[in-house]
Protein backbone atom coordinates (compact mmCIF):
# COMPACT_ATOMS: atom_id res chain seq x y z
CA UNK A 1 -8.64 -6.33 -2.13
CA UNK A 2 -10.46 -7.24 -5.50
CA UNK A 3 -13.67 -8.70 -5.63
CA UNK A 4 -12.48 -11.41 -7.27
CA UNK A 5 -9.46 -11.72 -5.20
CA UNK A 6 -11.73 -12.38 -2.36
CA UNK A 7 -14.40 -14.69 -3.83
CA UNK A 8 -11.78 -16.89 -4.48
CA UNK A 9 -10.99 -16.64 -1.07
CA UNK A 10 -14.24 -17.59 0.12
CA UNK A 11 -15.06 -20.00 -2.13
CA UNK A 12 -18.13 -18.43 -4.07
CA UNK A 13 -18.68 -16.78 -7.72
CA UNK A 14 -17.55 -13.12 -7.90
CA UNK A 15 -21.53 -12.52 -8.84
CA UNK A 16 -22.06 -14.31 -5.52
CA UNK A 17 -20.37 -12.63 -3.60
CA UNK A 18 -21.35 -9.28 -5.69
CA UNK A 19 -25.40 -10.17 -4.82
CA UNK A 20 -25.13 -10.46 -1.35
CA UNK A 21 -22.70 -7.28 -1.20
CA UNK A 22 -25.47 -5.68 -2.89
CA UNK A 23 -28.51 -7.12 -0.55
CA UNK A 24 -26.38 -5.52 2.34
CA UNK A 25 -25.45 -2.18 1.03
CA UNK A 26 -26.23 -0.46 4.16
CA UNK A 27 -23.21 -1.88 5.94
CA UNK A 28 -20.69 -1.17 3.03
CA UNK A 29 -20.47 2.73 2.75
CA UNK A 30 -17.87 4.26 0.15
CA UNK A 31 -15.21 4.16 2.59
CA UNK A 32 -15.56 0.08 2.79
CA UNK A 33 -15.71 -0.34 -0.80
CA UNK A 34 -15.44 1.00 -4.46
CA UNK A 35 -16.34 0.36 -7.54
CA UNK A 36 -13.24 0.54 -9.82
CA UNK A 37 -13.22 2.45 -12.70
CA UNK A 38 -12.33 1.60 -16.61
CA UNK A 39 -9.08 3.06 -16.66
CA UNK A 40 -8.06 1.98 -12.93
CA UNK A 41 -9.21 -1.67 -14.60
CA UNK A 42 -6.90 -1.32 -17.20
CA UNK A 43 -4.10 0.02 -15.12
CA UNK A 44 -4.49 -3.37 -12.91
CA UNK A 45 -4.30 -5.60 -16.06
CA UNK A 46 -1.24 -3.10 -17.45
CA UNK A 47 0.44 -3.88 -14.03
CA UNK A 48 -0.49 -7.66 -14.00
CA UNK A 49 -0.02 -8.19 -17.23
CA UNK A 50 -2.69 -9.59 -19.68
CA UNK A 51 -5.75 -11.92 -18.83
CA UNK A 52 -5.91 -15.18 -20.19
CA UNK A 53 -9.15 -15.95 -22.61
CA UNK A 54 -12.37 -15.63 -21.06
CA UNK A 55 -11.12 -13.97 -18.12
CA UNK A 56 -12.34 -10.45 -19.44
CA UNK A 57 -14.47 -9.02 -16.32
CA UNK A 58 -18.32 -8.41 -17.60
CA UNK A 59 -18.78 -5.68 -14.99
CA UNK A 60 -16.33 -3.28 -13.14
CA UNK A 61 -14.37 -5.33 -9.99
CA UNK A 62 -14.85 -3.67 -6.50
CA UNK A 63 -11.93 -3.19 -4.58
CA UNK A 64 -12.74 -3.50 -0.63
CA UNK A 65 -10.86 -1.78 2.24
CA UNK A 66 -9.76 -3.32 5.37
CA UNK A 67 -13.12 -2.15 7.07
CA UNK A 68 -14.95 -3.43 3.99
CA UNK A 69 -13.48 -7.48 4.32
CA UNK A 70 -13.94 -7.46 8.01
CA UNK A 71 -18.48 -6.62 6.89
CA UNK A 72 -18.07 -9.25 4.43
CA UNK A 73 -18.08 -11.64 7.55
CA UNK A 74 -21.19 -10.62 8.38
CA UNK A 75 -22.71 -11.10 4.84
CA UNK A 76 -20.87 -13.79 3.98
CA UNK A 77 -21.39 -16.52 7.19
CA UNK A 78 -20.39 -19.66 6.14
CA UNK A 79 -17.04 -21.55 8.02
CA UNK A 80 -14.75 -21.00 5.28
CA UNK A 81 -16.07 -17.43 5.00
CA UNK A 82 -15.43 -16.80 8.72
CA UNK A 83 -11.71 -18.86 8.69
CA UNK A 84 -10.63 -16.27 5.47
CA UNK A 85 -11.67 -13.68 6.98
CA UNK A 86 -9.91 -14.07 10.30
CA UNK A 87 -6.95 -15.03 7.98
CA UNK A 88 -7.12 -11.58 6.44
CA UNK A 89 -7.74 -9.61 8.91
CA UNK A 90 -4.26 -11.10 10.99
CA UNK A 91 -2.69 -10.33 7.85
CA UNK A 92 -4.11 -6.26 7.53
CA UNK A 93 -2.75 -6.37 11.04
CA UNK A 94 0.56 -7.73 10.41
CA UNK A 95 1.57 -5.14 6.95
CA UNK A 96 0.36 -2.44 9.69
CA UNK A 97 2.44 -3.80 11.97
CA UNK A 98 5.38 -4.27 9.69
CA UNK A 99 5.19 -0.10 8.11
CA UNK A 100 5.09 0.74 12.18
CA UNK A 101 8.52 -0.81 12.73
CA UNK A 102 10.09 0.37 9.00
CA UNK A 103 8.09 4.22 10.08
CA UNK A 104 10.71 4.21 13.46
CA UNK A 105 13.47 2.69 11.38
CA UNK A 106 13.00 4.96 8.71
CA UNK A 107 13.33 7.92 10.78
CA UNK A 108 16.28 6.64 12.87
CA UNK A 109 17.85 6.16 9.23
CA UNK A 110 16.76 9.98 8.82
CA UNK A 111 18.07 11.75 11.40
CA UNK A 112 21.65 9.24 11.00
CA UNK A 113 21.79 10.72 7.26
CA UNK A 114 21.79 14.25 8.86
CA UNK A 115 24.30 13.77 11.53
CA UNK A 116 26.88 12.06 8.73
CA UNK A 117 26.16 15.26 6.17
CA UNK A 118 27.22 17.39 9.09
CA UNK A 119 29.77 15.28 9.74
CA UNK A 120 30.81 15.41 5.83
CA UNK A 121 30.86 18.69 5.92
CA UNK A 122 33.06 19.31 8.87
CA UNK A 123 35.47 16.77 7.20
CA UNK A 124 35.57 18.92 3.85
CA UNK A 125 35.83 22.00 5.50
CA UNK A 126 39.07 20.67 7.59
CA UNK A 127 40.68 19.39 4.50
CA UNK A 128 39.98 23.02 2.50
CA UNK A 129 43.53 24.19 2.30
CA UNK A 130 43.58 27.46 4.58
CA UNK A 131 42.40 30.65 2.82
CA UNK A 132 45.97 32.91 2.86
CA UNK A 133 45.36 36.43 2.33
CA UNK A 134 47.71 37.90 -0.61
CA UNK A 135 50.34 39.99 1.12
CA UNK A 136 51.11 43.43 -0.22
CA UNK A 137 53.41 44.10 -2.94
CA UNK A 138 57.52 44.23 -1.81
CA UNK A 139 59.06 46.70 -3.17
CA UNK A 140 58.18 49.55 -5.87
């Protein structure tokens, strides 16, 4: 999630919530958060389309991980703070549970797509018309 995504979330500035990410940055190690970079920025606003005026970011957004929101809770300890993140973290555990379920559907669907190619090709075989060996020449 964006930086900005979440201080919306929480209710603060992004610089807010940017300072006291910064004050802590023992407890966010790369693999909690990144900082994005120019062209990942741009891809974001190619995918999102254009920003209105004045929305043009000053500094490069950090996108957080799932590990990262769940240490914002400790930085960020306010009620609101503590309700979002409880919020978000039921919903990281929801889209995991959700790609579980499609992961066993997905390979039921899998294995039923080989078994009806085999099945395909038994089918064309059968309706092959029988391969009849030319017969020898009658006569002279």
């Amino acid at each position: 999630m964006l930086d900005r995504d979440l201080a919306e979330l929480y209710g603060v500035t992004t610089g807010n919530l940017n300072k006291a990410v910064s004050r802590n940055t023992d407890r966010f190690p790369d693999d909690f958060m990144i900082q994005l970079t120019k062209d990942e920025l741009n891809s974001l606003r190619f995918q999102f389309g254009s920003l209105k005026r004045g929305q043009h970011a000053k500094y490069l957004p950090y996108a957080f991980t799932e590990q990262g929101v769940a240490m914002l809770s400790s930085v960020l300890r306010s009620k609101r703070a503590i309700t979002v993140n409880i919020a978000i973290m039921r919903a990281f555990v929801k889209v995991r549970e959700y790609l579980a379920t499609h992961k066993d559907v997905l390979k039921k669907l899998e294995e039923h797509d080989r078994q009806i190619k085999t099945i395909f090709e038994v089918i064309n075989k059968l309706l092959l018309p029988p391969l009849v060996e030319p017969k020898g020449k009658i006569g002279f």
